[in-house]
C-alpha atoms as a PDB file:
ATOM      1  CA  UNK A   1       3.780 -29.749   7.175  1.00  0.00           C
ATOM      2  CA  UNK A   2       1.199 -32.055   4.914  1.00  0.00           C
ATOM      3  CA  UNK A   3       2.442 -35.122   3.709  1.00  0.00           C
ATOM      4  CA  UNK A   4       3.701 -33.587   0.241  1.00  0.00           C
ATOM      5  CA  UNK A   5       5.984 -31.430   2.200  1.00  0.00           C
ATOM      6  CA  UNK A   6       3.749 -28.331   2.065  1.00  0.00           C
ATOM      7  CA  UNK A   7       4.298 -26.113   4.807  1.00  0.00           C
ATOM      8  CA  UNK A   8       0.523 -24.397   6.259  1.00  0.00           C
ATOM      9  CA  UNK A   9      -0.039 -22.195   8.860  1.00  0.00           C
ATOM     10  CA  UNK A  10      -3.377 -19.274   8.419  1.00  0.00           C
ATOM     11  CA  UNK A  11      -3.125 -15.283   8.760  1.00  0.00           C
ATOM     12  CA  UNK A  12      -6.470 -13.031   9.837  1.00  0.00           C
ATOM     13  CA  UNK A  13      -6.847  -9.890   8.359  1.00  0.00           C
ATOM     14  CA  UNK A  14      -8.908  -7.749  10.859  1.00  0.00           C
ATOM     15  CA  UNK A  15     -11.687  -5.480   9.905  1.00  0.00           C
ATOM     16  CA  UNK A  16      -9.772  -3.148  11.193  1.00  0.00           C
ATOM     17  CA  UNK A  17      -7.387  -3.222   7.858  1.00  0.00           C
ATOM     18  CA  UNK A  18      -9.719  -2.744   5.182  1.00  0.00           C
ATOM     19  CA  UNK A  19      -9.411  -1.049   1.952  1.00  0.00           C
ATOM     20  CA  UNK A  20     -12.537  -1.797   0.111  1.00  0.00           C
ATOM     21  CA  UNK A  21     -15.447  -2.308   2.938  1.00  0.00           C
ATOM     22  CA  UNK A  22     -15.551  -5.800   3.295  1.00  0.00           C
ATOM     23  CA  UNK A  23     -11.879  -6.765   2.062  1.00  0.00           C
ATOM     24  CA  UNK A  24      -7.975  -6.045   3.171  1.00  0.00           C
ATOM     25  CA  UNK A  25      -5.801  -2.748   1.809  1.00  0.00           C
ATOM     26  CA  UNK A  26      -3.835  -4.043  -0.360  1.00  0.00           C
ATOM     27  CA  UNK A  27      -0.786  -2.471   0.455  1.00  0.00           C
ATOM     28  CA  UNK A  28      -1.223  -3.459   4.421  1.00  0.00           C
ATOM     29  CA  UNK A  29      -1.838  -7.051   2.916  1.00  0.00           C
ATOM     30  CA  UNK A  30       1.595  -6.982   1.230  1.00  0.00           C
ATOM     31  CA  UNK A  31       2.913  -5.864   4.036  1.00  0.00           C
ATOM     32  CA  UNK A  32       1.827  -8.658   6.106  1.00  0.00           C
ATOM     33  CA  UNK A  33       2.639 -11.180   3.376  1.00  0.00           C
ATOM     34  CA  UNK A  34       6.300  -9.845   2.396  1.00  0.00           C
ATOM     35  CA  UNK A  35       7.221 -10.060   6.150  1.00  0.00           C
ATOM     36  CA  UNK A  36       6.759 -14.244   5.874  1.00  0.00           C
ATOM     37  CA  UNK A  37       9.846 -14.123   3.374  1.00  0.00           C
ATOM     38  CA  UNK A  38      12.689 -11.584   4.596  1.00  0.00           C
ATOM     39  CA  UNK A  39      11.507  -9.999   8.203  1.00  0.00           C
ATOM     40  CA  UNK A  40      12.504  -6.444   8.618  1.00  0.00           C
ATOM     41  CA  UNK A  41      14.849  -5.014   6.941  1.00  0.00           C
ATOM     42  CA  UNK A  42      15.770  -7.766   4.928  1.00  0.00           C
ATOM     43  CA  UNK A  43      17.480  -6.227   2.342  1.00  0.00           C
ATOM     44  CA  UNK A  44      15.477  -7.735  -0.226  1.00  0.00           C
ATOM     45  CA  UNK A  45      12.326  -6.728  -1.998  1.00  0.00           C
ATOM     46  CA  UNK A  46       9.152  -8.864  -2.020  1.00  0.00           C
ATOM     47  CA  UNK A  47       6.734  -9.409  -5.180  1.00  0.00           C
ATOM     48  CA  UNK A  48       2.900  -9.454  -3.866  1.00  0.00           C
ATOM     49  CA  UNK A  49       0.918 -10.467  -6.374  1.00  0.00           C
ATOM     50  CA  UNK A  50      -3.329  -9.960  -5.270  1.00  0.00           C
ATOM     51  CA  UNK A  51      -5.796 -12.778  -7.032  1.00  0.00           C
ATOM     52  CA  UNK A  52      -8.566 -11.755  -4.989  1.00  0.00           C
ATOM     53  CA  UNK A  53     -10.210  -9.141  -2.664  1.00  0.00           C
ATOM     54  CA  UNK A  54      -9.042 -10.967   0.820  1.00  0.00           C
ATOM     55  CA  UNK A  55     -11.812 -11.254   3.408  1.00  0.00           C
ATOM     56  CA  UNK A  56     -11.622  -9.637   7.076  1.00  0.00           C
ATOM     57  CA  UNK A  57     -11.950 -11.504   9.896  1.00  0.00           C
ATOM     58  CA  UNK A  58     -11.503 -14.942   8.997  1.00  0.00           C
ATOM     59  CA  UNK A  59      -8.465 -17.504   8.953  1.00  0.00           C
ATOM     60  CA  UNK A  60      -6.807 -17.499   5.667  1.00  0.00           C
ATOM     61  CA  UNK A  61      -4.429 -20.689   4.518  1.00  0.00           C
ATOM     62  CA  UNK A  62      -0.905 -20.045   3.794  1.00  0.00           C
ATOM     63  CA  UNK A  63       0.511 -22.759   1.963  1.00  0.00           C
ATOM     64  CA  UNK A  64       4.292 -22.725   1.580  1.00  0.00           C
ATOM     65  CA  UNK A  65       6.214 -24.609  -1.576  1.00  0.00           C
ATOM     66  CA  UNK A  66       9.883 -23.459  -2.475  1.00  0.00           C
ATOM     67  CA  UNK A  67      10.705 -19.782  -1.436  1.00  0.00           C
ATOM     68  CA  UNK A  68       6.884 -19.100  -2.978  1.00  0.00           C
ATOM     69  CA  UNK A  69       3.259 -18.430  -0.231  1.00  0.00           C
ATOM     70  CA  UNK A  70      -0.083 -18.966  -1.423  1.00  0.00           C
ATOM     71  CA  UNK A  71      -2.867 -17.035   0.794  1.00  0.00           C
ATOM     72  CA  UNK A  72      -6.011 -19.259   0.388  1.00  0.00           C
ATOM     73  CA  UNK A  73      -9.194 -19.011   1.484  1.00  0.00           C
ATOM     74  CA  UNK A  74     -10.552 -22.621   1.038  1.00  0.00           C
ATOM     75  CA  UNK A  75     -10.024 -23.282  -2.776  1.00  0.00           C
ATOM     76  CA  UNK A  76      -9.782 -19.546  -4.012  1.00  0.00           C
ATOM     77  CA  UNK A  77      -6.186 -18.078  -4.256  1.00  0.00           C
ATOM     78  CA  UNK A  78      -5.955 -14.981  -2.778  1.00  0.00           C
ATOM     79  CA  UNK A  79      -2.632 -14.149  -3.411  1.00  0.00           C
ATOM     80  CA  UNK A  80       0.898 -15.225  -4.121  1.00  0.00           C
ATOM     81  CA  UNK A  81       4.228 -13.884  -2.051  1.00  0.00           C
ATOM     82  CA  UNK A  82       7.899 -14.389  -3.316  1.00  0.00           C
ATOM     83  CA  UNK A  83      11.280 -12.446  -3.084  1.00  0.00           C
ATOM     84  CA  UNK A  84      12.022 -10.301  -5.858  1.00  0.00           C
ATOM     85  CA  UNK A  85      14.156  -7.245  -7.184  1.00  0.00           C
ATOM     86  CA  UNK A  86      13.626  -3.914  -7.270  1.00  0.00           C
ATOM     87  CA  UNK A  87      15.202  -0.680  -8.980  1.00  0.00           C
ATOM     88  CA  UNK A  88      12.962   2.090  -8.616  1.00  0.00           C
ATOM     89  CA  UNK A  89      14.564   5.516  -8.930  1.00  0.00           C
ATOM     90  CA  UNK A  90      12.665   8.087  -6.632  1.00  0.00           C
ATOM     91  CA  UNK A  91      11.883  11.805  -7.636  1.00  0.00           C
ATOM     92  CA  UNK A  92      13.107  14.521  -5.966  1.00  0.00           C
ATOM     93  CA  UNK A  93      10.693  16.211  -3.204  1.00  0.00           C
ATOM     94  CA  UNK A  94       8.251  18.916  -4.896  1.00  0.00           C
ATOM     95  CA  UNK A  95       8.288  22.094  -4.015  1.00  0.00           C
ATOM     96  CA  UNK A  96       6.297  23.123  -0.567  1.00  0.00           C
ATOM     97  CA  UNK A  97       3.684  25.518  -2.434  1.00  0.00           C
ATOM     98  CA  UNK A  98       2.942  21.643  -4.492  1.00  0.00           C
ATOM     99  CA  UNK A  99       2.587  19.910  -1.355  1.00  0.00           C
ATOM    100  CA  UNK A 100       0.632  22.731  -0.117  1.00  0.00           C
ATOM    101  CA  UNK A 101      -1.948  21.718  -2.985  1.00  0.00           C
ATOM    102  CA  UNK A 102      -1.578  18.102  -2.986  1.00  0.00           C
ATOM    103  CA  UNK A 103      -2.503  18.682   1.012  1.00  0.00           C
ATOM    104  CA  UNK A 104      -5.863  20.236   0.375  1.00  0.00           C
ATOM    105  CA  UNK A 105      -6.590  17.684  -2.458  1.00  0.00           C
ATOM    106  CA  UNK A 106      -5.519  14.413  -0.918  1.00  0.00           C
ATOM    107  CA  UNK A 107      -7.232  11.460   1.248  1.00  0.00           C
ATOM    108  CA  UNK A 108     -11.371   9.350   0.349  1.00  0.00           C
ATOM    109  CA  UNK A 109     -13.682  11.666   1.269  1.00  0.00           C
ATOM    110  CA  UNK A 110     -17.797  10.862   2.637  1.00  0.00           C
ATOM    111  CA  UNK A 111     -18.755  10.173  -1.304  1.00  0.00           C
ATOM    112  CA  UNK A 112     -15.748   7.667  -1.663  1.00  0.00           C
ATOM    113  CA  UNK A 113     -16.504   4.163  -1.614  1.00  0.00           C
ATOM    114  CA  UNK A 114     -12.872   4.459   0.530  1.00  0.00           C
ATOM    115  CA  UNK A 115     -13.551   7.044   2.885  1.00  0.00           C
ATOM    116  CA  UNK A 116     -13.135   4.516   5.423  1.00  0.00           C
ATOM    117  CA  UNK A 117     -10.646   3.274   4.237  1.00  0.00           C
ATOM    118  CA  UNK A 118      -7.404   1.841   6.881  1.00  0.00           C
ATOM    119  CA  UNK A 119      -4.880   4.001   4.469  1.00  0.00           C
ATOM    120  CA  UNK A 120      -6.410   7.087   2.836  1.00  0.00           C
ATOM    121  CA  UNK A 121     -10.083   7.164   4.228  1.00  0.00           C
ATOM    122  CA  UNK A 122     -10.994  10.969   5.324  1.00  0.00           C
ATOM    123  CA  UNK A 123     -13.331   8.908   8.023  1.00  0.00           C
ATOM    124  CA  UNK A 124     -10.941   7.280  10.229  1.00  0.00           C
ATOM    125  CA  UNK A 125     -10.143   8.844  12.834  1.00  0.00           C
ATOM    126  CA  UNK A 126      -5.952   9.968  14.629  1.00  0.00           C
ATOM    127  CA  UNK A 127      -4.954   6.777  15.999  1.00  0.00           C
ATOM    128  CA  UNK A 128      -7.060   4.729  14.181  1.00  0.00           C
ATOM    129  CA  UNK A 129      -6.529   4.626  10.305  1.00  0.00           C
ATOM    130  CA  UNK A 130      -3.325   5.906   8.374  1.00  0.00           C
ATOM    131  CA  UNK A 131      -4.572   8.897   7.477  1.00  0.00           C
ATOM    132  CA  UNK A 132      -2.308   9.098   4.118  1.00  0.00           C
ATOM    133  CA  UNK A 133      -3.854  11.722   1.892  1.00  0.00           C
ATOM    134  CA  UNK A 134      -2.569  11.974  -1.244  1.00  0.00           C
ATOM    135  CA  UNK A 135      -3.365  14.406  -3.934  1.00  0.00           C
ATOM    136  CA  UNK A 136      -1.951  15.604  -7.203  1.00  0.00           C
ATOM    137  CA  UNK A 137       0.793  18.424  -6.752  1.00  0.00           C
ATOM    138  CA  UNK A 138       0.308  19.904 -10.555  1.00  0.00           C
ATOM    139  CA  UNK A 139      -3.044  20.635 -10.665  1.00  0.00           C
ATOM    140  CA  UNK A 140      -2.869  19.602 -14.407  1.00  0.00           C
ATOM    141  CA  UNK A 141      -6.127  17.372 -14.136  1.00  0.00           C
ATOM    142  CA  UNK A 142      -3.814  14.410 -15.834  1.00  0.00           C
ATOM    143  CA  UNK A 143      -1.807  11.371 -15.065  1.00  0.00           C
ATOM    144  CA  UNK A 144       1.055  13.092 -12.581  1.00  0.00           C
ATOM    145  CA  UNK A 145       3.101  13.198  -9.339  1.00  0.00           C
ATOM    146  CA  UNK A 146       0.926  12.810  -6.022  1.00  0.00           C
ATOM    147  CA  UNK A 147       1.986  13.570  -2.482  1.00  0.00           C
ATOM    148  CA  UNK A 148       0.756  13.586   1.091  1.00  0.00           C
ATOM    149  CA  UNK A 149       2.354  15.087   4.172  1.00  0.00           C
ATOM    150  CA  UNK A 150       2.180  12.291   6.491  1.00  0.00           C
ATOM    151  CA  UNK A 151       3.001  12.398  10.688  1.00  0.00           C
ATOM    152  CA  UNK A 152       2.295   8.852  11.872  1.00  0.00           C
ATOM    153  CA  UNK A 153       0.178   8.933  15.282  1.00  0.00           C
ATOM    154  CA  UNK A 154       1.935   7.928  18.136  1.00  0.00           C
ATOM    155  CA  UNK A 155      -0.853   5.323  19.084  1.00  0.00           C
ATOM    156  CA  UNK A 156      -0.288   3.398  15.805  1.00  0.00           C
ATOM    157  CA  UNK A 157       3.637   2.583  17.157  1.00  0.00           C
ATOM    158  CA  UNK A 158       5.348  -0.456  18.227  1.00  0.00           C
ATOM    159  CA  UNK A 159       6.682  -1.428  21.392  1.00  0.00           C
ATOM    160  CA  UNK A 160       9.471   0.366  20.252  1.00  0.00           C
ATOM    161  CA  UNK A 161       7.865   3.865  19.054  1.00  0.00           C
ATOM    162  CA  UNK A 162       8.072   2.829  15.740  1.00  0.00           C
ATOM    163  CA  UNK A 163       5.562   1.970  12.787  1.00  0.00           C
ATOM    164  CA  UNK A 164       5.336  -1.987  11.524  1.00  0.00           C
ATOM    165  CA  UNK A 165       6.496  -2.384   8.504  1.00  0.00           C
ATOM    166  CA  UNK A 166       3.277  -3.203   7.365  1.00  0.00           C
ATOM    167  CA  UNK A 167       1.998   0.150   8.131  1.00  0.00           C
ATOM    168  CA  UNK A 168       4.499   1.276   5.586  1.00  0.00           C
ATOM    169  CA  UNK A 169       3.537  -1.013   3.075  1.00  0.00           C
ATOM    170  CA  UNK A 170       0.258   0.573   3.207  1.00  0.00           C
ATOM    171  CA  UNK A 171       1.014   4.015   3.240  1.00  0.00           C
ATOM    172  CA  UNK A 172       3.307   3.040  -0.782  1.00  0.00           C
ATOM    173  CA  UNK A 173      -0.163   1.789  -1.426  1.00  0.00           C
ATOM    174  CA  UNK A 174      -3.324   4.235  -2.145  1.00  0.00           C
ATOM    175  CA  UNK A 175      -0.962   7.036  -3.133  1.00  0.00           C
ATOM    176  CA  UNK A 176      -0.090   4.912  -6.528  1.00  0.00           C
ATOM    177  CA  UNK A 177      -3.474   5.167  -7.548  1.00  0.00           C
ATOM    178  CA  UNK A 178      -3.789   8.798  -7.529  1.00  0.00           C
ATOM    179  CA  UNK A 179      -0.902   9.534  -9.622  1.00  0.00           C
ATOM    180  CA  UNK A 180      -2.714   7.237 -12.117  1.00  0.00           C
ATOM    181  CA  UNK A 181      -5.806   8.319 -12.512  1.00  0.00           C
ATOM    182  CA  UNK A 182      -6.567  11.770 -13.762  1.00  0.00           C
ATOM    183  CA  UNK A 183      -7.957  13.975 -11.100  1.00  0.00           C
ATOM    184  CA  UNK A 184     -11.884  13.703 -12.849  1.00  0.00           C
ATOM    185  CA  UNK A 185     -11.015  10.136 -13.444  1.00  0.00           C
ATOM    186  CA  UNK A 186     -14.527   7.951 -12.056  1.00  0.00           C
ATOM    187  CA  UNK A 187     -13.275   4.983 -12.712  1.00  0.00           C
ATOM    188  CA  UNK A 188     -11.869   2.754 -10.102  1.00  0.00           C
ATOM    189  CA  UNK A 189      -8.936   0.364  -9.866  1.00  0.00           C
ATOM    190  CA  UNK A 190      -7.197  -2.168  -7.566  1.00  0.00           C
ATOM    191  CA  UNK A 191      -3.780  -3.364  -6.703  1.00  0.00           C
ATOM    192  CA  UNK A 192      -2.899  -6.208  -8.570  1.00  0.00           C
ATOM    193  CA  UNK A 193       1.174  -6.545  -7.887  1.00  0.00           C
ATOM    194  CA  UNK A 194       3.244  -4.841  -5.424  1.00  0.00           C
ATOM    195  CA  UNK A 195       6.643  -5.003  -5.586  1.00  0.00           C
ATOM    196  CA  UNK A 196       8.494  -3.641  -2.707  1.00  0.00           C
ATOM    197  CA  UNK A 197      10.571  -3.034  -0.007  1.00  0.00           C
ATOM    198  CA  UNK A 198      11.345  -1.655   3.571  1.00  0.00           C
ATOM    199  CA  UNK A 199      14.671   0.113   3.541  1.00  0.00           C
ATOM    200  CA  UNK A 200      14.615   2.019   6.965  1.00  0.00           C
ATOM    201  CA  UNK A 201      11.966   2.118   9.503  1.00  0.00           C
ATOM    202  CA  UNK A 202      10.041   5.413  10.521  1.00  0.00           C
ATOM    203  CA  UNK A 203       9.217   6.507  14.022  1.00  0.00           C
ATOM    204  CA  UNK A 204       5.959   7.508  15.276  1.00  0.00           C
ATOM    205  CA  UNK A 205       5.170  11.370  15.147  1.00  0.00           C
ATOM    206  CA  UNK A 206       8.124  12.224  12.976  1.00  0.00           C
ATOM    207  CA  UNK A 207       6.849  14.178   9.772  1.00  0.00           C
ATOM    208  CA  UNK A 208       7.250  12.305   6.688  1.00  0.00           C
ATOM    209  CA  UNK A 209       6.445  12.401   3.017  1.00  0.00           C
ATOM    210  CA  UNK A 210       5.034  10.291   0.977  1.00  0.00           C
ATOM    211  CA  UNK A 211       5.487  10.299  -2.957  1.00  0.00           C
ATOM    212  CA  UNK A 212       3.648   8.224  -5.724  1.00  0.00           C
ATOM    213  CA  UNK A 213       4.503   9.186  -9.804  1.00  0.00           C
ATOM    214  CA  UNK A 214       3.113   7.014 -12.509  1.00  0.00           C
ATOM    215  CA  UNK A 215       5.347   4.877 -14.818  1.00  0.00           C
ATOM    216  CA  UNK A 216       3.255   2.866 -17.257  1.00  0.00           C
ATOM    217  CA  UNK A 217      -0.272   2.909 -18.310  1.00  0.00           C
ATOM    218  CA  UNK A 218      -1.320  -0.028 -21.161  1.00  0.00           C
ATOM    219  CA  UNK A 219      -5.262  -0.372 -21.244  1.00  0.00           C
ATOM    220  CA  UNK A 220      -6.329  -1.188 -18.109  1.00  0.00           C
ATOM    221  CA  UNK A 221      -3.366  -1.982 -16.861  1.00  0.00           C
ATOM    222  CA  UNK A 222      -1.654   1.162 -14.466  1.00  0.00           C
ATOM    223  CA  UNK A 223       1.916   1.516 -12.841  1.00  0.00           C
ATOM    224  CA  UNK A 224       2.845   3.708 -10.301  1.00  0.00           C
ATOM    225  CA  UNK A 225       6.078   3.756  -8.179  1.00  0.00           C
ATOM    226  CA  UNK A 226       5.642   5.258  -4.201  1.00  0.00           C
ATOM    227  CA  UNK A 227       8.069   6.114  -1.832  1.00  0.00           C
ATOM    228  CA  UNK A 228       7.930   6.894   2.093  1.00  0.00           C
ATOM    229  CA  UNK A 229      10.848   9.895   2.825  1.00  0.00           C
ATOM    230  CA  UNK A 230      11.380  10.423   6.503  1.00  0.00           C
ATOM    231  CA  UNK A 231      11.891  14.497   7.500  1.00  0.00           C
ATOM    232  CA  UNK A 232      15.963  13.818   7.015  1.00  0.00           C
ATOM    233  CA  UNK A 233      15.206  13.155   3.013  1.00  0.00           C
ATOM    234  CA  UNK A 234      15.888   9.498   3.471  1.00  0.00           C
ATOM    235  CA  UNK A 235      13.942   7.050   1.691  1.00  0.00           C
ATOM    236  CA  UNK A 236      12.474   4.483   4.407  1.00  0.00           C
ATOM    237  CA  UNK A 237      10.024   2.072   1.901  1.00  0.00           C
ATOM    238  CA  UNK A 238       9.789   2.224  -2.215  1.00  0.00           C
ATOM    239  CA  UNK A 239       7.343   0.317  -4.003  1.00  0.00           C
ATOM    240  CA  UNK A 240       6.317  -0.279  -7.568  1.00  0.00           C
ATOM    241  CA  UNK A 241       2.611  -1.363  -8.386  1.00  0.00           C
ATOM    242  CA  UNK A 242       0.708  -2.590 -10.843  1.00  0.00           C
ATOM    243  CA  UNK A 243      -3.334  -1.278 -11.042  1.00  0.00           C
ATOM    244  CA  UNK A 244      -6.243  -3.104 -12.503  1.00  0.00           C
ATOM    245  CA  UNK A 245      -8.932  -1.055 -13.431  1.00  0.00           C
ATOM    246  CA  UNK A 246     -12.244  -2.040 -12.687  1.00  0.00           C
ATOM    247  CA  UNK A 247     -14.455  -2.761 -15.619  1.00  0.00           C
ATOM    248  CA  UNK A 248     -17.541  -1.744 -13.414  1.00  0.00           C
ATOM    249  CA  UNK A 249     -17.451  -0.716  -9.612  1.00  0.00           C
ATOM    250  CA  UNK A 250     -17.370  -2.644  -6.520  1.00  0.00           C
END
């Protein structure tokens, strides 16, 4: 604690955990920063709100006032973490010959400045990266429900055989872009807010699915709700996000 009461400690984001190449996922980011303000299973959503691409690799300042945490790297704000509500109603499970599409569609492929991606890059490997590929279920070409049949990888569990939550956190997160863009869609956006929460946690190897629908769009300015539903039909993590897109690319 500083002399104004301030609370500090840093957090590293390993290269590991990238979205973009030389920043964090977003949603993993979250995920690390909502834990600092409930723990698991908290019963209470958190409100992640991303200022800046955080860099890998290198000790970030957290800097704690009231029930609010500022990420920091030197003078630039990075981000901002505080509790929050949620109500986020989650759609039904599409049909299998959908998710049968959305399976052949999904994931950052080799011309994707993501393919590598921690989340939905098509270039990490079983063990290594998430491996959530999402793609649209209508085949409409617009705006539209995405989904990705996910089976975690036993080598990304816990002590306990299960996933951190901030594995979950990620897996709410690339999926909400897809159901915002349309499928011929170049542009490119970012998560700006996350709002969200861990409900139940989800074991290693168990097949799960993972939803994302859009809400809003207003300019550039995108909203997408994702959910994580375990092979029982339970929901185990909801999010809603908010998507800047990019004026020009990375």
């Amino acid at each position: 604690m500083d002399g104004n009461g301030v609370v500090r400690s840093t957090l590293t984001i390993g290269r590991r955990f990238n979205g973009p190449k030389d920043s964090g996922n977003g949603g993993y980011v979250a995920g690390r920063l909502a834990a600092l303000i409930g723990g698991p299973l908290s019963n209470r959503a958190a409100e992640i709100t991303l200022r800046a691409p955080p860099p890998l690799d290198k000790p970030l300042d957290l800097v704690k006032s009231g029930e609010a945490i500022e990420l920091r790297d030197g003078d630039t704000l990075l981000a901002v973490v505080r509790p929050a509500a949620l109500e986020l109603e989650v759609p039904p499970v599409p049909a299998q010959v959908q998710l049968d599409r959305a399976a052949t569609m999904g994931g950052s492929g080799a011309d994707s400045d993501f393919h590598k991606c921690f989340v939905c890059g098509r270039s990490r490997e079983a063990g290594d990266g998430l491996r959530v590929w999402a793609g649209r279920c209508d085949g409409s070409g617009d705006m539209g429900l995405a989904a990705a049949r996910w089976t975690p990888d036993a080598r990304l569990a816990d002590e306990d055989g299960y996933l951190p939550d901030e594995y979950l956190w990620g897996a709410l997160d690339c999926p909400g872009a897809t159901a915002v863009l349309r499928e011929d869609d170049e542009r490119m956006c970012l998560t700006g807010r996350m709002t969200g929460w861990v409900e139940r946690r989800l074991k290693a190897g168990e097949a799960a699915t993972v939803l994302a629908w859009p809400i809003a769009a207003d300019g550039r300015k995108l909203t997408s709700g994702t959910a994580v539903i375990d092979s029982q039909g339970r929901v185990c993590a909801r999010a809603q996000i908010l998507w800047i897109v990019l004026k020009e690319p990375l």
